[in-house]
Each structure stands twice: as C-alpha cells, then as structure tokens.
Protein backbone atom coordinates (compact mmCIF):
# COMPACT_ATOMS: atom_id res chain seq x y z
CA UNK A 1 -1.24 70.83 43.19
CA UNK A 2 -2.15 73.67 41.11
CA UNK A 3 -4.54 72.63 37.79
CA UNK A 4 -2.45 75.02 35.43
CA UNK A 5 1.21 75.43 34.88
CA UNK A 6 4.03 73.35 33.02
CA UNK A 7 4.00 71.02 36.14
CA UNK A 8 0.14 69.84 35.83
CA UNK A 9 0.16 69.65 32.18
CA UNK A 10 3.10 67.14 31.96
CA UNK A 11 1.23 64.89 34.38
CA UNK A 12 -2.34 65.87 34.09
CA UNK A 13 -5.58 67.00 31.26
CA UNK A 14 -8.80 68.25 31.77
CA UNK A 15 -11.80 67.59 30.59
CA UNK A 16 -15.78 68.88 30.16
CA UNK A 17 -18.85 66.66 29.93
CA UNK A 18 -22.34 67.19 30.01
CA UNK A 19 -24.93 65.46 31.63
CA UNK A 20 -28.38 66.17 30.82
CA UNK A 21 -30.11 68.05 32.96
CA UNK A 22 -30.03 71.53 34.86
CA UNK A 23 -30.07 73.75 37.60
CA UNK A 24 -33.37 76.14 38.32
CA UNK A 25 -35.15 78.38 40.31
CA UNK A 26 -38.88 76.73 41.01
CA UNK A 27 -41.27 79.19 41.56
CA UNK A 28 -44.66 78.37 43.52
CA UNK A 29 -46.99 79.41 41.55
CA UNK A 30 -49.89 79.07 44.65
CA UNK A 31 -48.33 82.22 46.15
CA UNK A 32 -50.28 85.13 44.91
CA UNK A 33 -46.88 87.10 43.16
CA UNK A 34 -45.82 84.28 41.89
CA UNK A 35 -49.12 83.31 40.33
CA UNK A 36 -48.85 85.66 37.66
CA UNK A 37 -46.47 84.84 34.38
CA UNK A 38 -45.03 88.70 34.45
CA UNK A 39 -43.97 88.29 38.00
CA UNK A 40 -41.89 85.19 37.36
CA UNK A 41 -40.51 86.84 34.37
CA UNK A 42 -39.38 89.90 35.85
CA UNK A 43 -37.96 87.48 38.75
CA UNK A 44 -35.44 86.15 35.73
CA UNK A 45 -34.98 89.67 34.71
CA UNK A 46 -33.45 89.59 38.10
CA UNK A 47 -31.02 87.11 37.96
CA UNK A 48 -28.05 87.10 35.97
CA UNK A 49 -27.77 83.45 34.55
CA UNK A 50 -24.85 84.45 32.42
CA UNK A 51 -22.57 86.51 34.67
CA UNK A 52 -23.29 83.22 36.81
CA UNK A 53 -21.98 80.81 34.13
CA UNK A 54 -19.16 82.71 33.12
CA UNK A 55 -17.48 84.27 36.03
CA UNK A 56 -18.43 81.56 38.92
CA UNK A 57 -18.76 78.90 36.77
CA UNK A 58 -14.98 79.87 35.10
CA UNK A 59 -16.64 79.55 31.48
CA UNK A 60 -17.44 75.61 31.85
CA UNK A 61 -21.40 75.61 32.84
CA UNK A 62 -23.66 76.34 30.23
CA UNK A 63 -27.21 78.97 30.64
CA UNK A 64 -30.12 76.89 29.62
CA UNK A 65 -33.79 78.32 28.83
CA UNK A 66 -36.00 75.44 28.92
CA UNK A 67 -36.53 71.41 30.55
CA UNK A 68 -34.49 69.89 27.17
CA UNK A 69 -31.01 69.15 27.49
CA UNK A 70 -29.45 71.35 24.97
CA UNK A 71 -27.83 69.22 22.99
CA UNK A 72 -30.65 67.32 22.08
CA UNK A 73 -33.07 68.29 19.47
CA UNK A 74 -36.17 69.35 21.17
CA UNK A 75 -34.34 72.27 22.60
CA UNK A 76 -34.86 75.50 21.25
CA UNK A 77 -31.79 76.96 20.87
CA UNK A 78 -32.84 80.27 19.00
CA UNK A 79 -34.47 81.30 22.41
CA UNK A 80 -32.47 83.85 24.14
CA UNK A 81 -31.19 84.21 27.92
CA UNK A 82 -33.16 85.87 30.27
CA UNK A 83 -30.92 89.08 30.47
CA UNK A 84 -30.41 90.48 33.73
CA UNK A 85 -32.47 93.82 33.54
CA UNK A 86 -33.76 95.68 36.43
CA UNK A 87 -36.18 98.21 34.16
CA UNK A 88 -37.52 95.11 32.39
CA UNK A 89 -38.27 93.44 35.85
CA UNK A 90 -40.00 96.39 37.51
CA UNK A 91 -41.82 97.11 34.09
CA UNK A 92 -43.68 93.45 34.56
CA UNK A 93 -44.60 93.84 38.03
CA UNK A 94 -46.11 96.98 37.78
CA UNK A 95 -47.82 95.59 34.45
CA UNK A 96 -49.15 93.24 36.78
CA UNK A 97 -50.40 95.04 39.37
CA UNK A 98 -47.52 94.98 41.93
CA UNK A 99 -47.13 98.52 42.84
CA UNK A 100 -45.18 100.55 45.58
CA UNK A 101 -48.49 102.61 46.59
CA UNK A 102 -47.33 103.65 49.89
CA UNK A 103 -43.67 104.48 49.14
CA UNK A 104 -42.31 101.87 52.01
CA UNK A 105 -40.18 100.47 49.32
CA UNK A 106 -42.11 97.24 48.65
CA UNK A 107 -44.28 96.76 45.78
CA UNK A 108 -47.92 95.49 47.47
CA UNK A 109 -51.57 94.43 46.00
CA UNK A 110 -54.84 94.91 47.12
CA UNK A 111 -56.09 91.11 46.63
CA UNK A 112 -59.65 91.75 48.52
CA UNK A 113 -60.13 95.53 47.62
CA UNK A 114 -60.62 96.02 50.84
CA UNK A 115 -58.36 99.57 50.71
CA UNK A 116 -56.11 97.97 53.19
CA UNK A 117 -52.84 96.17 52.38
CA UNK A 118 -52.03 93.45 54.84
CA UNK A 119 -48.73 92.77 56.33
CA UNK A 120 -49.54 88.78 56.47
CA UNK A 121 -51.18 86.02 54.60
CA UNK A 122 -54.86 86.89 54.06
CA UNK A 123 -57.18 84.65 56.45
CA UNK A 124 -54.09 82.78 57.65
CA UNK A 125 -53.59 81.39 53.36
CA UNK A 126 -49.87 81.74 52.47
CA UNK A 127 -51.07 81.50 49.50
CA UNK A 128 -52.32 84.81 50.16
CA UNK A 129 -49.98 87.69 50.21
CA UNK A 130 -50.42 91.59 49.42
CA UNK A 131 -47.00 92.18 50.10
CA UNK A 132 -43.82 91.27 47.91
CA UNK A 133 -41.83 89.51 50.49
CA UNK A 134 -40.92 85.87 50.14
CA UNK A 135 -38.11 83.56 51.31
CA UNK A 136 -36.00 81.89 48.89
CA UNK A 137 -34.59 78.35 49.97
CA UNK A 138 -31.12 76.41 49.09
CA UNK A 139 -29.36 73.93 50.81
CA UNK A 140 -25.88 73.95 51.95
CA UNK A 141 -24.23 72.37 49.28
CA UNK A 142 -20.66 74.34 48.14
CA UNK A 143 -20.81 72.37 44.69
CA UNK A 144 -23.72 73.90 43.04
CA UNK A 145 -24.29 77.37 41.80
CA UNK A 146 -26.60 77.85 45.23
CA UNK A 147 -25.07 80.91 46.79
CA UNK A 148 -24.23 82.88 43.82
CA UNK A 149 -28.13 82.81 42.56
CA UNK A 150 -29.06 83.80 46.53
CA UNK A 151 -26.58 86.52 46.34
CA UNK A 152 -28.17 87.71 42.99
CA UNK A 153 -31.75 87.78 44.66
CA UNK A 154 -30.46 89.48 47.64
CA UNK A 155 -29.38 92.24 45.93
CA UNK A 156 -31.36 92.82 42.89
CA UNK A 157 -35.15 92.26 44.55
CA UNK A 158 -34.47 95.28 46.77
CA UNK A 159 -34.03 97.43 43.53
CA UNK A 160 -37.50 96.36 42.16
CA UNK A 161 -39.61 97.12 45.61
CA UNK A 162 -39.02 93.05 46.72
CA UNK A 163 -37.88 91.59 49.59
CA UNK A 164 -35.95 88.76 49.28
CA UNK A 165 -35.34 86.86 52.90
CA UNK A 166 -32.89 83.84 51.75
CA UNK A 167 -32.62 80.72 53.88
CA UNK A 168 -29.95 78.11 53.59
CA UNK A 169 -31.17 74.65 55.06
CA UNK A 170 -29.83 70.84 55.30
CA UNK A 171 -30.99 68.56 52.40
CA UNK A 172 -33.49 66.13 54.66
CA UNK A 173 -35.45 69.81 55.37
CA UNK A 174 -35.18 71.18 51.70
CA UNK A 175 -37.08 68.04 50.48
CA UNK A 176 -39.78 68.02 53.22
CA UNK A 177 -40.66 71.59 52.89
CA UNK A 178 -41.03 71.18 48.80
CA UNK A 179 -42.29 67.81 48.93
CA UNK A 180 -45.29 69.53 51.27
CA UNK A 181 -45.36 72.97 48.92
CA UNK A 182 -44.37 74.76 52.34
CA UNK A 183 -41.83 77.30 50.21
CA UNK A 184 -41.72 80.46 47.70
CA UNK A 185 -38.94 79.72 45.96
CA UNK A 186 -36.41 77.68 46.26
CA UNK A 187 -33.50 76.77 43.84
CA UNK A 188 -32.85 73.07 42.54
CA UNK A 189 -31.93 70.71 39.91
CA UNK A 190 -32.42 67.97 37.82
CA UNK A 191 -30.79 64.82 35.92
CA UNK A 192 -32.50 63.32 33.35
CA UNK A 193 -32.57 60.97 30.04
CA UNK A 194 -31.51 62.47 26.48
CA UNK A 195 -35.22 62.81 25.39
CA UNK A 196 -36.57 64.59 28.55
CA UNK A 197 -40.52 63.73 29.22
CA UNK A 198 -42.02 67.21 30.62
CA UNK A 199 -44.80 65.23 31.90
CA UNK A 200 -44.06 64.70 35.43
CA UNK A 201 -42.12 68.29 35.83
CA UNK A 202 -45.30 69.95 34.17
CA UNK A 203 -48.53 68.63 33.61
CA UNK A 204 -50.91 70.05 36.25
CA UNK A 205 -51.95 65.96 37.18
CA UNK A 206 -49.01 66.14 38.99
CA UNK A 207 -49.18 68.39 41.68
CA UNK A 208 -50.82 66.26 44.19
CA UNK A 209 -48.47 63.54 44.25
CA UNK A 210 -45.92 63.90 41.75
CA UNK A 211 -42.61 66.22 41.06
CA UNK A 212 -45.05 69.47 40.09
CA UNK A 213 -44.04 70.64 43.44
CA UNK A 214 -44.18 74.52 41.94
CA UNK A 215 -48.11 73.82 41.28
CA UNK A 216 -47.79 74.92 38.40
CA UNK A 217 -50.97 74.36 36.25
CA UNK A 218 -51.88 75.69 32.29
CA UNK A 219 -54.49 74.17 30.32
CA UNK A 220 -52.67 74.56 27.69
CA UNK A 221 -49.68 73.29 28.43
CA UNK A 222 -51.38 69.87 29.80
CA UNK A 223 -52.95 69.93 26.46
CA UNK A 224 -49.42 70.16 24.57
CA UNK A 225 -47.89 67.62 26.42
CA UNK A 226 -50.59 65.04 26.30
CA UNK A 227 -50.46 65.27 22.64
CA UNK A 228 -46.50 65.04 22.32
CA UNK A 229 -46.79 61.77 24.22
CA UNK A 230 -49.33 60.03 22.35
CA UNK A 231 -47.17 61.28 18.81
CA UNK A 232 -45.15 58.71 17.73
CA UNK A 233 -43.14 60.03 14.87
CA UNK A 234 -39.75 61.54 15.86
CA UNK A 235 -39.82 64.56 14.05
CA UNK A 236 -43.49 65.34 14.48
CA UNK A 237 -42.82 64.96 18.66
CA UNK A 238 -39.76 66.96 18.18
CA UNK A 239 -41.75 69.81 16.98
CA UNK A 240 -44.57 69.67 19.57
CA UNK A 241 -41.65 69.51 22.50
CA UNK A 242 -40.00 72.63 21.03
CA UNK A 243 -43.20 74.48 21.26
CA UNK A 244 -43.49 73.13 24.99
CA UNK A 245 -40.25 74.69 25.32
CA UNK A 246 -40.92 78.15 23.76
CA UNK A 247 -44.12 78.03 26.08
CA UNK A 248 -42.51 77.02 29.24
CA UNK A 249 -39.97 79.90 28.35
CA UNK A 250 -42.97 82.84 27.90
CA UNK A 251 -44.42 81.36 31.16
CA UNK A 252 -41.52 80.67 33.25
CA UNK A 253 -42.86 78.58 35.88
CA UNK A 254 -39.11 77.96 36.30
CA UNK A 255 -35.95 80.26 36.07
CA UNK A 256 -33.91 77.99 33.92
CA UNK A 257 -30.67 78.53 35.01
CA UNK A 258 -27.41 76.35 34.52
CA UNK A 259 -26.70 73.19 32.15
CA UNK A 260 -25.28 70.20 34.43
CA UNK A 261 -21.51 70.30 33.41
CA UNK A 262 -18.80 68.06 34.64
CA UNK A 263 -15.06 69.10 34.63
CA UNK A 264 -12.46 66.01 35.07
CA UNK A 265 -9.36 66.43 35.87
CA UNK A 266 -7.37 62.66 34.16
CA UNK A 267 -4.09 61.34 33.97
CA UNK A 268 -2.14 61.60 30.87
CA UNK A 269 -1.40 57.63 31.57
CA UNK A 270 -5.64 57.17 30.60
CA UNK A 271 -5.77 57.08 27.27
CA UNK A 272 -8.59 56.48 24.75
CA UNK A 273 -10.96 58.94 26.58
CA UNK A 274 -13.70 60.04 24.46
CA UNK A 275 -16.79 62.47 25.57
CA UNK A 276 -20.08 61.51 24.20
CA UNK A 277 -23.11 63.64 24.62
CA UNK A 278 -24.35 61.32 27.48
CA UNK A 279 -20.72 61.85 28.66
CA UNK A 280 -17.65 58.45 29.27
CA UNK A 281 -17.77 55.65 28.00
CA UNK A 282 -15.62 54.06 31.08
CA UNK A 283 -15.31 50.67 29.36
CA UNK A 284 -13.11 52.40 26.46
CA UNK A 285 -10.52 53.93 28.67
CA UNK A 286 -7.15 52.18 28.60
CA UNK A 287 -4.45 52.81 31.30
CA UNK A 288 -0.67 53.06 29.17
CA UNK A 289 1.46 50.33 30.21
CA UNK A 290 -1.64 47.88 30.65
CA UNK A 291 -4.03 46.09 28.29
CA UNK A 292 -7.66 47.28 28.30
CA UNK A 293 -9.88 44.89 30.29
CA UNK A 294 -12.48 43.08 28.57
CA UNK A 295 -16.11 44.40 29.67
C-alpha cells in the first residue's frame, strides 16, 4: 500500500519523532591529513549534509553541527551548516600544506623533507601518509544515510586532488577495525540521553580504551569539558557545553551530519498519540473501541 493518496489517509497517519542523537563522519585524527583542523574542514566542505537531508531524507531528517541533540539547550543553534563548497575545501588544504606539486591530480606533503613524496605509509606508520588517499568505511545497512554520504565523497574528493577509495563492510568488521583505530574514516552514529556528556566522545583520556576511537586529542577541549562536569548550576553548564559545541564545530574532529529522526506510519484506530522531545509515550496510546490499559 502506497503512504499517500485518499486510500492511506482514511486508514492511516504519519508521524515524525526525534531521538537524540546523530549520524557522523569520524575522522582519525592519527592519519597525517586528517591531523590537521583545515583538512577535516574542507572534508565537510565536501559533503553536502543538506542536499542529504532534504532530497534522500524526503525533508524528515534534520542537519546537525555539533554532539547536542538539537532540541536541547546546549546546542548552538546560531551555528551554520557546513555548506557544500568545493573552492572553500581546496582553499583549506592548500592552507595547510596539501598541495598537487607534481600535477598527478592528488594533493601530497613532504612530511620528512626528504624532496621525495612517498606512495606508502612512511616507515611502515599508517599514520604516516604524504599522499591524500584514504578509504572511507560504512557498513551495509540500507536504513541509514550510508551510501548517499559515500557517494558524496566519491565524487567530490576527486575535484579537490583526493582520493577517496570507499569500502562497504558487515557490522562485526566495522566495529573491530574502529574499535582497533585500523580506519581513515568511516561514517557512524550515535543515541544518547537529552543532556549529552561529551566526555567519553571527546576528552583525549579516552582514546585508549574508551569511544575516542577518532583519537582525537585538544588540550583545550579536555580542559572545557572537565570544567563543565564539575559545574553544577544548569545555566552556568549550559554555557560551557555551548562553547564545547562552537569548538568542536571550528575543529571538526567529526562531520556532523544527520539528526536521528523517526517517521511512523499509525492507525487512525490509535488515538491519544502525543510526540515528546524524547519521542512516545506508549503507555498513553489508546486503541478506539477499547479501554486504555492501566500501566
């Protein structure tokens, strides 16, 4: 049965809820292009979160900019979307040093000023690379925005001197191969509480062993988010987590991409259906013909 038309609508509604949450592109910041703050900018330069949101997405996912769920208040929501600009994204890399010297078409560095640009990993490092090449990871998952960011990648990195080599791998793999930092980029997500803690996600303490599987590390950052979790006053924490965002934002150790949104399809007989910024309340819903059960 079609969603749409006099048919569905006599039998049928839709809803939207969010969850909080969202879907990103994690950048490992070990790998020598991706070490540098202007190179993972101009990699969200690249991508075109809101042509994502609003043709794939058919209007109902939201483009997010930082590790707050939007609705709540230690989101920034003056910051803009990345726009999708390809002069903007070479402008940064060259700003940083990644430069198309010998006119192969990919943007290389000299990292040992030796005069010689290497085709692999320096000493063996992957950490190590003097040429912009990297693979990009998703799984196989048709209910995520996964191919449509790949596709984005694959097409735009070539315009900037990159080369973008996308592989699509089962879930079991995917979390091995970030779990053990053995990626360049990979695109994810996650679900979280209303008042999101960027401790775990961001705090250089927890590359080692915790969810910091980007290795991403600023001093500064650390610094903020220590402070914001000693601060017990609402407000006063509000503030300092805003600030984390606007940081996180200028740094971009992740593309934030894609609000998690929810689209229900219910029957007109389910009644009393209300959408709360955590999303349903299941206990309120009432089936017509029936008294609601007592929780």
């Amino acid at each position: 049965m079609k969603s749409r038309g006099e048919n569905f609508d006599q039998h049928f509604y839709k809803l939207v809820f969010d969850r909080p949450g969202y879907g990103y592109i994690g950048w490992n910041c070990r790998r020598s292009f991706f070490s540098d703050y202007r190179c993972r900018q101009a990699m969200s330069h690249l991508v075109d979160a809101s042509a994502i949101c609003a043709h794939v997405g058919m209007g109902i996912l939201k483009p997010v900019t930082g590790p707050f769920y939007y609705k709540e208040p230690a989101y920034d929501s003056s910051l803009p979307v990345y726009e999708y600009n390809i002069e903007e994204a070479s402008r940064l890399l060259g700003e940083a040093g990644w430069l198309d010297r010998d006119g192969d078409g990919v943007r290389e560095k000299d990292l040992d000023g030796d005069g010689i640009i290497s085709d692999g990993p320096l000493g063996g490092d992957p950490n190590l690379r003097e040429k912009f090449i990297f693979d990009f990871i998703i799984t196989a998952n048709p209910d995520t925005p996964n191919s449509p960011v790949m596709l984005s990648l694959l097409q735009n990195c070539p315009k900037v001197g990159i080369i973008c080599n996308a592989r699509m791998i089962e879930w079991a793999l995917f979390l091995q191969w970030t779990r053990e930092s053995n990626f360049d980029a990979s695109y994810s997500g996650w679900v979280f509480g209303f008042e999101a803690d960027p401790y775990d996600l961001f705090h250089s303490s927890q590359i080692a062993d915790g969810f910091n599987r980007i290795g991403f590390s600023d001093p500064s950052v650390d610094k903020m988010i220590e402070e914001a979790r000693r601060e017990l006053d609402k407000p006063k924490r509000t503030e300092m987590f805003q600030e984390i965002h606007r940081t996180l934002y200028r740094l971009q150790p992740y593309t934030f991409m894609i609000g998690n949104s929810n689209p229900w399809v219910l029957n007109r007989r389910v009644k009393n259906v209300n959408v709360y910024n955590l999303g349903f309340d299941f206990l309120e819903w009432e089936l017509e013909g029936h008294e609601q059960l007592a929780p």
